[in-house]
Every structure is written in structure tokens, then in C-alpha cells.
N, C-alpha and C. Protein backbone atom coordinates (compact mmCIF):
# COMPACT_ATOMS: atom_id res chain seq x y z
N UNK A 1 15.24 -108.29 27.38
CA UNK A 1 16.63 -108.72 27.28
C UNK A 1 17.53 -107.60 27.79
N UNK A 2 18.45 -108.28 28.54
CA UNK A 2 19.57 -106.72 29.14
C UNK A 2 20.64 -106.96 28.13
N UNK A 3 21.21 -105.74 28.33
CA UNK A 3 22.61 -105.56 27.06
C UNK A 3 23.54 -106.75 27.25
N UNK A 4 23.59 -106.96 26.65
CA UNK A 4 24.74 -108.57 25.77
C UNK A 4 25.90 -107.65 25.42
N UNK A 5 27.23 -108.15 26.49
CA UNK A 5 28.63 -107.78 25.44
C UNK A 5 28.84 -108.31 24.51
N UNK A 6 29.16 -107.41 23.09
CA UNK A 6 30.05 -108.40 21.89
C UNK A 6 31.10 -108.45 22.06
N UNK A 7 32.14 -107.84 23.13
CA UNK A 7 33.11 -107.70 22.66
C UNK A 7 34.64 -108.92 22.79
N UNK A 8 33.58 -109.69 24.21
CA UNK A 8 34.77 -110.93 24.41
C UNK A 8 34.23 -112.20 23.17
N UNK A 9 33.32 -111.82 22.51
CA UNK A 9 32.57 -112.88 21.22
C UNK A 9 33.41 -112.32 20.38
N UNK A 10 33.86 -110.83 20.00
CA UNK A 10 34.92 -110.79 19.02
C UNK A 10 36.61 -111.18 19.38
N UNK A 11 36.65 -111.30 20.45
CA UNK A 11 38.19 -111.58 20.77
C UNK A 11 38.32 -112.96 20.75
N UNK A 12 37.35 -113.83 20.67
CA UNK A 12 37.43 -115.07 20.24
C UNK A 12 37.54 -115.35 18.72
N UNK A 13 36.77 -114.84 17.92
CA UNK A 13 37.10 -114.90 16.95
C UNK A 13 37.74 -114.32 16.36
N UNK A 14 38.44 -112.93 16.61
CA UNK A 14 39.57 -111.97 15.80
C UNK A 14 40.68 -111.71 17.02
N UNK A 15 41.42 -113.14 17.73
CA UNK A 15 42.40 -112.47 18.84
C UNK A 15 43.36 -111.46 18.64
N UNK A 16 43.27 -110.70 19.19
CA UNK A 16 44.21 -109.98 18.80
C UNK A 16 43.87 -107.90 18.56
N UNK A 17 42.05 -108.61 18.76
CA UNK A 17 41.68 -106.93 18.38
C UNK A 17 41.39 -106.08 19.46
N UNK A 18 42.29 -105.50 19.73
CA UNK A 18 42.23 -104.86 20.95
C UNK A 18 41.61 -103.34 20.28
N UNK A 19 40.74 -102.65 20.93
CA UNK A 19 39.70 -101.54 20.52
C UNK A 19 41.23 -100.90 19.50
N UNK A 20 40.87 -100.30 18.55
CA UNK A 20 41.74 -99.15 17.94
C UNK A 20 42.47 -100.07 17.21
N UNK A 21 42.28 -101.67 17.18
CA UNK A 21 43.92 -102.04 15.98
C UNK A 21 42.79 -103.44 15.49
N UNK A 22 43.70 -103.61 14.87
CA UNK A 22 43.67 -105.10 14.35
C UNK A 22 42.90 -104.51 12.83
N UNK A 23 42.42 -105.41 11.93
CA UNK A 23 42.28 -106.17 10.25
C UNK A 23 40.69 -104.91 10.60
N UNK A 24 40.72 -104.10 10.33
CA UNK A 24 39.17 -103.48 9.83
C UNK A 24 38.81 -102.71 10.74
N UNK A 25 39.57 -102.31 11.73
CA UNK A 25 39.31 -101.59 12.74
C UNK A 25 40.26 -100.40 12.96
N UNK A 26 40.18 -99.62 12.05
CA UNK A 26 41.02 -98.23 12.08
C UNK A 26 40.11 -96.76 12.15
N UNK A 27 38.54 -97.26 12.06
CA UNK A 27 37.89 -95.99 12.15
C UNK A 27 38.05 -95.03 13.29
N UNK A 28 37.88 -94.15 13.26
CA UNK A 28 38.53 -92.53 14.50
C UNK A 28 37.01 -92.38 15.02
N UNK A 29 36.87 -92.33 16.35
CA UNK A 29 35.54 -91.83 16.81
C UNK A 29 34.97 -90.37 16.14
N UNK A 30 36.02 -89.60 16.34
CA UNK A 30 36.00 -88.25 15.98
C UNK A 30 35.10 -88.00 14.39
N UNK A 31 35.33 -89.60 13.67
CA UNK A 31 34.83 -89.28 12.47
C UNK A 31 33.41 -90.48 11.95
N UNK A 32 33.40 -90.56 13.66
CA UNK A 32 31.97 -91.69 13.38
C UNK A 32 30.78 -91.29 13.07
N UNK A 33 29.89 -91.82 11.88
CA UNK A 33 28.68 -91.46 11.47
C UNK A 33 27.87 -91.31 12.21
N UNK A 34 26.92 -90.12 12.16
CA UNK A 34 26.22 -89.63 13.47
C UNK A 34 25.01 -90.20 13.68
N UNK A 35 24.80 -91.49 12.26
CA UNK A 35 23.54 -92.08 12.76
C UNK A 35 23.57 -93.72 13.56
N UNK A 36 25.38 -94.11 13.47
CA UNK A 36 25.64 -94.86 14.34
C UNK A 36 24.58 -94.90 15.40
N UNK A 37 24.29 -96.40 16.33
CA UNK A 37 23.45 -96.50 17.72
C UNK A 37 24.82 -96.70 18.60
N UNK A 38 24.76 -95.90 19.73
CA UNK A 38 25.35 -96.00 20.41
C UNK A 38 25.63 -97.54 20.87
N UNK A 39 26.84 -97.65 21.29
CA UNK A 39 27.46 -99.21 21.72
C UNK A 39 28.92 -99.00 20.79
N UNK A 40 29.16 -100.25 21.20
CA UNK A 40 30.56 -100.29 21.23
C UNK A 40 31.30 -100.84 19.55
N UNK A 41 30.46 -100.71 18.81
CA UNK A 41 30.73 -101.15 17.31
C UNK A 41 29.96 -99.37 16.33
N UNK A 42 31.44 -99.32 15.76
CA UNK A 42 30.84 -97.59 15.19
C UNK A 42 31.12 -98.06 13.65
N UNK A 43 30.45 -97.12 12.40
CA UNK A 43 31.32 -96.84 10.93
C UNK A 43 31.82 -95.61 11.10
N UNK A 44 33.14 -95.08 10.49
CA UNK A 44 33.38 -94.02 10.85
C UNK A 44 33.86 -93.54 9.20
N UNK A 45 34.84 -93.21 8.60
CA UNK A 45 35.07 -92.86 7.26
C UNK A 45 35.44 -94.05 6.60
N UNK A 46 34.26 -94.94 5.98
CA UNK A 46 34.56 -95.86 5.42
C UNK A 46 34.30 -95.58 3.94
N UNK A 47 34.58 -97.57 3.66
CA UNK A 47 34.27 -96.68 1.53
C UNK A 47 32.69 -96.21 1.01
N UNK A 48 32.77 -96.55 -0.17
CA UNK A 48 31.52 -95.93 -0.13
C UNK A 48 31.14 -97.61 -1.26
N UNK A 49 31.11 -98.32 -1.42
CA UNK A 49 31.07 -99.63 -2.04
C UNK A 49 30.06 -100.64 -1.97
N UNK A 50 29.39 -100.10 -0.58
CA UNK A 50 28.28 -101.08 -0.34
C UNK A 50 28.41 -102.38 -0.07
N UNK A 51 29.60 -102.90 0.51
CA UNK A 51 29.26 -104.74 1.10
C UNK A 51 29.29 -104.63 2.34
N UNK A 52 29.06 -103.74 3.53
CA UNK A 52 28.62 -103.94 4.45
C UNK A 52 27.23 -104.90 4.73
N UNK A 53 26.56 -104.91 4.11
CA UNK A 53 24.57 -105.60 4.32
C UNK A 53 24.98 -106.79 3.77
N UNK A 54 26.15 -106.55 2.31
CA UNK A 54 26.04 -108.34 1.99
C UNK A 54 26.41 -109.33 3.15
N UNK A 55 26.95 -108.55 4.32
CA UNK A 55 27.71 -109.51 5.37
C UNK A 55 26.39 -109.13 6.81
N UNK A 56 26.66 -108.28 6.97
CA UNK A 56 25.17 -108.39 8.27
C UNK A 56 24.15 -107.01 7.79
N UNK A 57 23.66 -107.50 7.27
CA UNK A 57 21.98 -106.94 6.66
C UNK A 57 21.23 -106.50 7.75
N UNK A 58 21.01 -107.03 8.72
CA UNK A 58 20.66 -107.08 9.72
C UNK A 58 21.16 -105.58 11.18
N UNK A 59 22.26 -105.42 10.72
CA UNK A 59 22.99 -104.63 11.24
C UNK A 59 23.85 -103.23 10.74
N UNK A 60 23.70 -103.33 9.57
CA UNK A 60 24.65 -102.43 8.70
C UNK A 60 23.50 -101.16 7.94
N UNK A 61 23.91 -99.95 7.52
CA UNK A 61 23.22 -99.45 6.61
C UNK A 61 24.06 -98.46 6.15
N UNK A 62 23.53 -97.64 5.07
CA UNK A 62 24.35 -96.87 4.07
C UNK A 62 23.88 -95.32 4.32
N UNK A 63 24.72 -94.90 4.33
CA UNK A 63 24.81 -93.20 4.55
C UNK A 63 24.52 -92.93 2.66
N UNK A 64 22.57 -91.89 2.72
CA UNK A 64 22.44 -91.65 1.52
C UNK A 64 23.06 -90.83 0.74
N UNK A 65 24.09 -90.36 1.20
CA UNK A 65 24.58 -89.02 0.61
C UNK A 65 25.56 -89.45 -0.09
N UNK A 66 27.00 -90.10 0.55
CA UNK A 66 27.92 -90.89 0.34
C UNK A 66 28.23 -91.91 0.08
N UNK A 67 26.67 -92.75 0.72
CA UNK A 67 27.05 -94.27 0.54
C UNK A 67 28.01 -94.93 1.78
N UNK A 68 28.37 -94.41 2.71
CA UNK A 68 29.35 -94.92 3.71
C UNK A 68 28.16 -95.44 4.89
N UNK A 69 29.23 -96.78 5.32
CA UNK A 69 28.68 -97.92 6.02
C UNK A 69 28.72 -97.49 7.65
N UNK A 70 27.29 -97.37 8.37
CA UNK A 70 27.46 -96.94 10.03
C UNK A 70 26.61 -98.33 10.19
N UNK A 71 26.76 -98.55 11.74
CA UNK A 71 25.88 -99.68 12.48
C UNK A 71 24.50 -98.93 13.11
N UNK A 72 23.38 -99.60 12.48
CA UNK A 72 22.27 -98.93 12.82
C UNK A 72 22.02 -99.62 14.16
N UNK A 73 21.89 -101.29 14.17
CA UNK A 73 21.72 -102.01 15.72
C UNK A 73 23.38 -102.38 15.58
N UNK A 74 23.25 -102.89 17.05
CA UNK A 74 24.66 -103.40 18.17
C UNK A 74 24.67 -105.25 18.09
N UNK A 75 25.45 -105.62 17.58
CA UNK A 75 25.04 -107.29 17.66
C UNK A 75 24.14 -107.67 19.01
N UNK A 76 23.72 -108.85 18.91
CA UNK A 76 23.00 -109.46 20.11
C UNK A 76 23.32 -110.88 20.54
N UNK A 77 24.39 -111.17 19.18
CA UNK A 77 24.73 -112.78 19.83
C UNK A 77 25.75 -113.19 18.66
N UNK A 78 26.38 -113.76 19.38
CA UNK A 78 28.09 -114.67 18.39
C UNK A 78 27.73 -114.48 17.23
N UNK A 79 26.64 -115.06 16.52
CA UNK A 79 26.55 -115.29 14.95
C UNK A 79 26.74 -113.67 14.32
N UNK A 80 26.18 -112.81 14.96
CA UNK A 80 26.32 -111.01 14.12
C UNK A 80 27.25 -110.35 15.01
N UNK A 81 27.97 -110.99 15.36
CA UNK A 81 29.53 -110.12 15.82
C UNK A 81 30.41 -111.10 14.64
N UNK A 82 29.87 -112.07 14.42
CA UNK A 82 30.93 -112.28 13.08
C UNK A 82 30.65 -111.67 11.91
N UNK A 83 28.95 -111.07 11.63
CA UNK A 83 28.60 -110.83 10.60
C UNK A 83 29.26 -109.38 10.46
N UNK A 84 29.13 -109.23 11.40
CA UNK A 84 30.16 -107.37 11.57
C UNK A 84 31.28 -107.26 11.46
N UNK A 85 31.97 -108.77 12.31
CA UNK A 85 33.21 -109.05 11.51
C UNK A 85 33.76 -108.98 10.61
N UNK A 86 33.24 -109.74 9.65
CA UNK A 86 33.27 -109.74 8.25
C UNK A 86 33.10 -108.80 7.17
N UNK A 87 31.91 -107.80 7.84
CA UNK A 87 31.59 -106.69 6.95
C UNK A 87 32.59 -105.90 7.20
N UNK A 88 33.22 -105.26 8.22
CA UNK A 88 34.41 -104.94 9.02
C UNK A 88 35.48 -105.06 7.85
N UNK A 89 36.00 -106.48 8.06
CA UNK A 89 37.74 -106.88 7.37
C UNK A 89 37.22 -106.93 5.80
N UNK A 90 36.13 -106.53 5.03
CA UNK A 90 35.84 -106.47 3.71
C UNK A 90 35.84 -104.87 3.42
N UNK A 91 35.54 -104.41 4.58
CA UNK A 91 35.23 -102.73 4.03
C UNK A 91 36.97 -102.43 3.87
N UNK A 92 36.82 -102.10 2.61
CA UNK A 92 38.53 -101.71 2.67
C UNK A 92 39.27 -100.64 2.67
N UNK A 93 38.51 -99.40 3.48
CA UNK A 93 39.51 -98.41 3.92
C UNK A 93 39.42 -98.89 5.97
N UNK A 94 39.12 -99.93 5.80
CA UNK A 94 39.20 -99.88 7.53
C UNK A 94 38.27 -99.18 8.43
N UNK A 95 37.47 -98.85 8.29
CA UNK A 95 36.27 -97.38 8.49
C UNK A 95 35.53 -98.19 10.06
N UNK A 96 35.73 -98.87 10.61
CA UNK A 96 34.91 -99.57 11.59
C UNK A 96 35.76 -99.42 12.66
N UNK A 97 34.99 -99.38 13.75
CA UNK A 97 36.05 -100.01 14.84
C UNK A 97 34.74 -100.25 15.89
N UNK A 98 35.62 -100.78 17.31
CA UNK A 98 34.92 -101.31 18.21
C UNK A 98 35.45 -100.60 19.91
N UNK A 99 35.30 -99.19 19.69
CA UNK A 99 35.78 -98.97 21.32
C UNK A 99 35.31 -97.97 21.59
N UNK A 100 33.42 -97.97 20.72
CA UNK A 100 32.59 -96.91 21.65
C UNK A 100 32.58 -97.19 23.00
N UNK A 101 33.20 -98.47 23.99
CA UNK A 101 32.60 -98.58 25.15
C UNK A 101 33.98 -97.41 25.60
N UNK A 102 35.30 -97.27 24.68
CA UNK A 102 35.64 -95.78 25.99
C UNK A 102 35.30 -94.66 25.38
N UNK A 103 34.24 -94.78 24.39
CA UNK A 103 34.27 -93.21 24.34
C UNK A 103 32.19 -92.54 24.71
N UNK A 104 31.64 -93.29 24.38
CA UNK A 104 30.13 -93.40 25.11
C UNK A 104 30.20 -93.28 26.44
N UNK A 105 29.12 -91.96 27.25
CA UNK A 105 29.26 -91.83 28.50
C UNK A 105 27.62 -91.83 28.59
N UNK A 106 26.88 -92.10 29.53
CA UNK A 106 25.58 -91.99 29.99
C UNK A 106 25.13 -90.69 29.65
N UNK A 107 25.56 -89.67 29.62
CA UNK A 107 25.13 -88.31 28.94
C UNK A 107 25.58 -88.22 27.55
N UNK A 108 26.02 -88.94 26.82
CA UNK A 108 26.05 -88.83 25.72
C UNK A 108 25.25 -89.34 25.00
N UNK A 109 25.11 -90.86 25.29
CA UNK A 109 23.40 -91.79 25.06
C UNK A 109 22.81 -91.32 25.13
N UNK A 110 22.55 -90.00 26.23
CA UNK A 110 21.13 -89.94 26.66
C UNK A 110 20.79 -88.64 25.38
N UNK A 111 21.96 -87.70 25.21
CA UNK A 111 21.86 -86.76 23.92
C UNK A 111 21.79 -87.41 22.74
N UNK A 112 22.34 -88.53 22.33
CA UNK A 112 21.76 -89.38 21.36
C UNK A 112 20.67 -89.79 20.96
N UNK A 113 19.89 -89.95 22.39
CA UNK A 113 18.38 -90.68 22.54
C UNK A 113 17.65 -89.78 22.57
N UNK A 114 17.86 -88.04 22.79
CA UNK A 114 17.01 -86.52 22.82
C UNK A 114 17.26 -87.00 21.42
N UNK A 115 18.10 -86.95 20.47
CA UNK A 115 18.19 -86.62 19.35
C UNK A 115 17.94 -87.66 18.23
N UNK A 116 17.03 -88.51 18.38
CA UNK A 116 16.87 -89.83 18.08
C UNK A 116 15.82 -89.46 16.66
N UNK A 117 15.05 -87.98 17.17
CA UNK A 117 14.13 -87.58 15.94
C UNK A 117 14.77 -87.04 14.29
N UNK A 118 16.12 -86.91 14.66
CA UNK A 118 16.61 -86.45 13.32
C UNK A 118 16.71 -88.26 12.48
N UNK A 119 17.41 -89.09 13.65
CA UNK A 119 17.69 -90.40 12.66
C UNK A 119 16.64 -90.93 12.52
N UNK A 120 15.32 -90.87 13.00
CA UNK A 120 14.18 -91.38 12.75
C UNK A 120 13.81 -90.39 11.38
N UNK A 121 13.59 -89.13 11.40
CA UNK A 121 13.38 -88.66 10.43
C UNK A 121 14.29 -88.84 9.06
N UNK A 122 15.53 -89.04 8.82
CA UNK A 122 16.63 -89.26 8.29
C UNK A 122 15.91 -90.96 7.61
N UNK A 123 15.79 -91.66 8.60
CA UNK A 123 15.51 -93.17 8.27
C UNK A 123 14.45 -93.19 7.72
N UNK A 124 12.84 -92.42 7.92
CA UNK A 124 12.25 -92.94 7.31
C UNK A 124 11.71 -91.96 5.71
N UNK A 125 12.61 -90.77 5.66
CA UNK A 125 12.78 -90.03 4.18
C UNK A 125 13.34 -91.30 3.51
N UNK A 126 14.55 -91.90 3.71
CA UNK A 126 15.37 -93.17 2.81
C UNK A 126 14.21 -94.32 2.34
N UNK A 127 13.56 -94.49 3.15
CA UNK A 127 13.02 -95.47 3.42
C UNK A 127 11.75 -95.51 2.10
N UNK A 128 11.06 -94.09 1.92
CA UNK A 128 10.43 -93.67 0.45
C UNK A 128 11.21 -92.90 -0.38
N UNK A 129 12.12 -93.36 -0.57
CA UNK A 129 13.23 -92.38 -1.39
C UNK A 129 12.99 -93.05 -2.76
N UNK A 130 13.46 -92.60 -3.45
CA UNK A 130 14.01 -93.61 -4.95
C UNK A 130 14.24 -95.12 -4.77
N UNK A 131 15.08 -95.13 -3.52
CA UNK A 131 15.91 -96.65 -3.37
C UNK A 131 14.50 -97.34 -3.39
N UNK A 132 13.44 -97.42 -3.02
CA UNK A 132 12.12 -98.24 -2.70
C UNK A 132 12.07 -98.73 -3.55
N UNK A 133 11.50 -98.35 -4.96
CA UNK A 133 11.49 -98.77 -6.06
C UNK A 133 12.54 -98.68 -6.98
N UNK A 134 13.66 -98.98 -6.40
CA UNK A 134 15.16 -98.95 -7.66
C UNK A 134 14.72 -100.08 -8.25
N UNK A 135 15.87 -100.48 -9.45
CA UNK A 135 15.83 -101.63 -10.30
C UNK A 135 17.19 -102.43 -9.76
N UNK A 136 17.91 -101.75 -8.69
CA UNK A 136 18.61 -102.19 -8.29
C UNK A 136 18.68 -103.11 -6.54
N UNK A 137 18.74 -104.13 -6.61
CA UNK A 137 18.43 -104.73 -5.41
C UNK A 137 18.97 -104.41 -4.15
N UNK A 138 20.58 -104.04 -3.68
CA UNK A 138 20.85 -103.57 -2.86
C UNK A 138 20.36 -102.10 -2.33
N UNK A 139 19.56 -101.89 -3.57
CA UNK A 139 18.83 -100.07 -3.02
C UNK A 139 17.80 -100.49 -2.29
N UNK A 140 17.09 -101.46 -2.51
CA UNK A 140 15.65 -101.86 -2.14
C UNK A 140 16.10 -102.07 -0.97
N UNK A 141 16.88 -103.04 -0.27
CA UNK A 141 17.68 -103.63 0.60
C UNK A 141 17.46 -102.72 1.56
N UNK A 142 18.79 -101.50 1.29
CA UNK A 142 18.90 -100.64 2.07
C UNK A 142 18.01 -99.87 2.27
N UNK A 143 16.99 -99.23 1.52
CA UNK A 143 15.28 -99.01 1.98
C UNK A 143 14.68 -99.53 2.74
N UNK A 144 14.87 -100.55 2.60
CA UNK A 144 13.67 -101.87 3.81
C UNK A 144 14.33 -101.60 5.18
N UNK A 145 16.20 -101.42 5.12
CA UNK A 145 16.96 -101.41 6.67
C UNK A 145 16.15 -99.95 6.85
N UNK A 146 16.13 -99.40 6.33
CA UNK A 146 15.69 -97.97 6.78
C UNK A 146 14.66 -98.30 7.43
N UNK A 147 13.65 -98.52 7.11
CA UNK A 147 12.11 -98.72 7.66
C UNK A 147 12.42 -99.33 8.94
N UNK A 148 13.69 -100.43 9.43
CA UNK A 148 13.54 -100.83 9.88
C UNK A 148 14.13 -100.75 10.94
N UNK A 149 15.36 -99.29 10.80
CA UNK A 149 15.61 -98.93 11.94
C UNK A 149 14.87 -97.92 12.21
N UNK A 150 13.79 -97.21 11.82
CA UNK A 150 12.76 -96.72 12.11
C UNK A 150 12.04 -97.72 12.81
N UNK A 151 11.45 -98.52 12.80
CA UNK A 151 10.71 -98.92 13.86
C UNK A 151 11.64 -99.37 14.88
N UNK A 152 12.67 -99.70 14.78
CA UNK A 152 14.15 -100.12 16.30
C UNK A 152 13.66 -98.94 16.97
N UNK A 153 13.72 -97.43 16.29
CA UNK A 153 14.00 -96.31 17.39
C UNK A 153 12.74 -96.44 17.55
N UNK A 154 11.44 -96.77 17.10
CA UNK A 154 9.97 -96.57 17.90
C UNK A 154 10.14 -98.04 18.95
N UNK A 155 10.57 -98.59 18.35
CA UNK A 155 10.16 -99.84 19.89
C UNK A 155 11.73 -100.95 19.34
N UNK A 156 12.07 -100.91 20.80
CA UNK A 156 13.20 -101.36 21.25
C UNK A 156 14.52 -100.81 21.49
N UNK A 157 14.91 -99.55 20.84
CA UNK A 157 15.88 -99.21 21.35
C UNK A 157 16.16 -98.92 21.99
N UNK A 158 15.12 -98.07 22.76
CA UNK A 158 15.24 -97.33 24.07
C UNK A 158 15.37 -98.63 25.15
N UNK A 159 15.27 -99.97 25.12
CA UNK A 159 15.48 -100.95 26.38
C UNK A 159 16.52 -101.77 26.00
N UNK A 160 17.33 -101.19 24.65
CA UNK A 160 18.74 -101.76 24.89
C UNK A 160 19.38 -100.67 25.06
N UNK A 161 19.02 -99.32 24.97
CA UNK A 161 20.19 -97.93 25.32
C UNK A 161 20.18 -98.19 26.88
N UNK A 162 19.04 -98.49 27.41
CA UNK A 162 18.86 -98.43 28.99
C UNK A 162 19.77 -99.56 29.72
N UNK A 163 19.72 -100.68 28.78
CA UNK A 163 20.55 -102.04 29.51
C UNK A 163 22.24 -101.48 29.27
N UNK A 164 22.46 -100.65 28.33
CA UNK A 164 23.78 -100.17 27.46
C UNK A 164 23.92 -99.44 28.50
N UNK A 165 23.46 -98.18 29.00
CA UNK A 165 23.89 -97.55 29.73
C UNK A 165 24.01 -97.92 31.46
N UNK A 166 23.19 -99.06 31.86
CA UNK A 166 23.61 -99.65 33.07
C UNK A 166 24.75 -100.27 32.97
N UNK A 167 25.27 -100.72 31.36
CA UNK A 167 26.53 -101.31 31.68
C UNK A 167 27.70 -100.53 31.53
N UNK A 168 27.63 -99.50 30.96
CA UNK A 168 28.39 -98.30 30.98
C UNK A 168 29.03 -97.67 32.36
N UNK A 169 27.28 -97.54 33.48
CA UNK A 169 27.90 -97.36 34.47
C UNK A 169 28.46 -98.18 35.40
N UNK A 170 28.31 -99.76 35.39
CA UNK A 170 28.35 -100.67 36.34
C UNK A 170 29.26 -101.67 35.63
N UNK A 171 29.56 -101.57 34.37
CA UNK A 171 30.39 -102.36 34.04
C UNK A 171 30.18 -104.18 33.72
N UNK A 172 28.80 -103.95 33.47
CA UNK A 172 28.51 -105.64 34.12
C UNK A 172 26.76 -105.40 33.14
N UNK A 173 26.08 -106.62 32.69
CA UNK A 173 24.84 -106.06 32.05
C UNK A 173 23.74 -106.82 33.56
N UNK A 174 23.17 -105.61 33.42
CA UNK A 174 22.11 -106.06 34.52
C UNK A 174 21.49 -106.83 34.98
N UNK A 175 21.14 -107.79 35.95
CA UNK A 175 20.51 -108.67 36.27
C UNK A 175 19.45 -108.90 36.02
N UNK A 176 18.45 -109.97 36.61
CA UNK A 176 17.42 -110.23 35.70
C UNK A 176 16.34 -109.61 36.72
N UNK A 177 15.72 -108.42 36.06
CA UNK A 177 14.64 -107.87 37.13
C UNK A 177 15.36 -106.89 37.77
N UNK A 178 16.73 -106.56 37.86
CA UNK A 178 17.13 -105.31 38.08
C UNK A 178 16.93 -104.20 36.74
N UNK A 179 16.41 -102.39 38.22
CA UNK A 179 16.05 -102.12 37.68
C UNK A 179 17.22 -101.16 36.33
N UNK A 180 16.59 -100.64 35.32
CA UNK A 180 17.68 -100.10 34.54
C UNK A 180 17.42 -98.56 34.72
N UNK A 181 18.53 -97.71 34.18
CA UNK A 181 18.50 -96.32 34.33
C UNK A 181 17.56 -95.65 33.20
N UNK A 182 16.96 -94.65 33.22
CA UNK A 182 16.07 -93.85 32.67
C UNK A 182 16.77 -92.98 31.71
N UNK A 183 16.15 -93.02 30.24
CA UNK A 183 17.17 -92.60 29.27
C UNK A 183 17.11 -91.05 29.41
N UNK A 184 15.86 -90.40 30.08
CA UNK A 184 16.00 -89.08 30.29
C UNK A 184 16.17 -88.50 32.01
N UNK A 185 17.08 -87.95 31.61
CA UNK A 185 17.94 -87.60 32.96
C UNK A 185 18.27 -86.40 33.12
């Protein structure tokens, strides 16, 4: 699969959100969580409350220290750009936004993707932490996302950073059978 924009799927459903404004979108790059995946949906100083996963599980996870909400994957289709949506306009210091595409450059991915062993290591300490066996269900939850963006960074991320960064440079997601750029450069 080549990189899928979310971002004209969110302007359909939230008109009006132009990168940097609108209902849940006030997070500062400057203060985006460093285990964010590159793309164009970041957490940056959000609460620490935990309903990010009740809305996209799939997409969301919890910083163990603080508890604050980053995007481990990038949506892939209408239904989890609303789920991000939602987790988004519920997080209520605003901590999200959507305009890594101006601040992500092909050398920055690609230092992201050198440095992919700390969030792999990071992800899979959480992953046998306490939360495994809590008595509490959203711990378990967020344990299992762990494991499971541990296996994203062993297989698959690297062929959506590659489709991400052809569209970075070309502006457009790659054709079918065109080739993509090489995450080490």
C-alpha cells in the first residue's frame, strides 16, 4: 500500500481545520512526543486522562511516565481519521494537531527511522511492564498497543515511512509499482 492522505478526509469532516487551528488542534510541534510516527497527525502536550484509545485504540498510545496521548500509526482510511478526530476534540487541553506535513522533511524521517531502536525499545519495556497484568483494563489495553507498535516498527513501518516520504518529496502518494525512496540515505 502507498501512503494514503488523511488530511482532505479530515477537512470533510472537521471544515474548517486548517493545520494549527480548529476544536483539538492546538498542539506546538516544538512540544511533540518523541515517540510520535512521523506523518502528519502528532500528540504534543496533552492531558494526561487517558481517552485517547477509548476513541482510536488502534492508533493512539500513552506516554508511561505522564500518561500523555502521541500517535503511534498515521490513519489509513476515513473511518480512523474520525477516530483521531474524536480522540483529538475529547483530549481537553487541545494537545494534537495535524501539520507534521510542514514540519517533517525526508531527513528528518530518515533520523526518526536511525532512531526507531529507542521507540522499539521504549515499546516493548511497556509492553512487560506492570500495565500487562494490571487489574485495570485500560493498562492492559495500552500494553497490548505497545507490543503492537513494536511489531509496526519490525514490519511495516518502514513501507509506509518510504510511501510518506515520496509524498513529502513529490507531493502526490506514489503510483502503483513506482519505485519509493530508501529510508537510509
Amino acid at each position: 500500500m502507498t501512503y494514503w492522505d488523511p488530511i482532505p478526509t479530515l477537512a470533510i469532516l472537521q471544515p474548517g481545520a486548517e493545520p494549527a487551528f480548529g476544536s483539538g488542534w492546538m498542539g506546538r510541534w516544538e512540544e511533540r512526543n518523541w515517540r510520535n510516527v512521523p506523518g502528519p497527525f502528532y500528540g504534543a502536550q496533552t492531558d494526561t486522562c487517558w481517552t485517547g484509545r477509548l476513541h482510536a485504540p488502534d492508533l493512539i498510545l500513552y506516554d508511561d511516565v505522564y500518561g500523555q496521548e502521541f500517535v503511534y500509526r498515521q490513519p489509513r482510511n476515513p473511518e480512523e481519521v474520525k477516530d483521531l478526530l474524536t480522540a483529538a476534540c475529547e483530549e481537553t487541553v487541545a494537545g494534537y494537531n495535524h501539520d507534521g506535513d510542514l514540519h517533517w522533511t525526508p531527513d528528518s524521517v530518515r533520523a526518526w527511522w536511525r532512531d526507531r531502536g529507542r521507540v522499539r525499545a521504549w515499546a516493548t519495556s511497556l509492553g512487560w511492564s506492570d500495565w500487562v497484568t494490571s487489574e485495570h483494563p485500560e493498562e492492559r489495553s495500552a500494553a497490548a498497543a505497545a507490543r503492537h507498535y513494536a511489531a509496526y516498527v519490525d514490519a511495516g513501518l518502514a513501507e509506509y515511512l518510504r510511501g510518506y516520504l515520496f509524498w513529502l518529496v513529490e507531493g502526490r502518494p506514489a503510483a502503483h509499482g513506482q519505485t519509493l525512496p530508501e529510508l537510509a540515505a
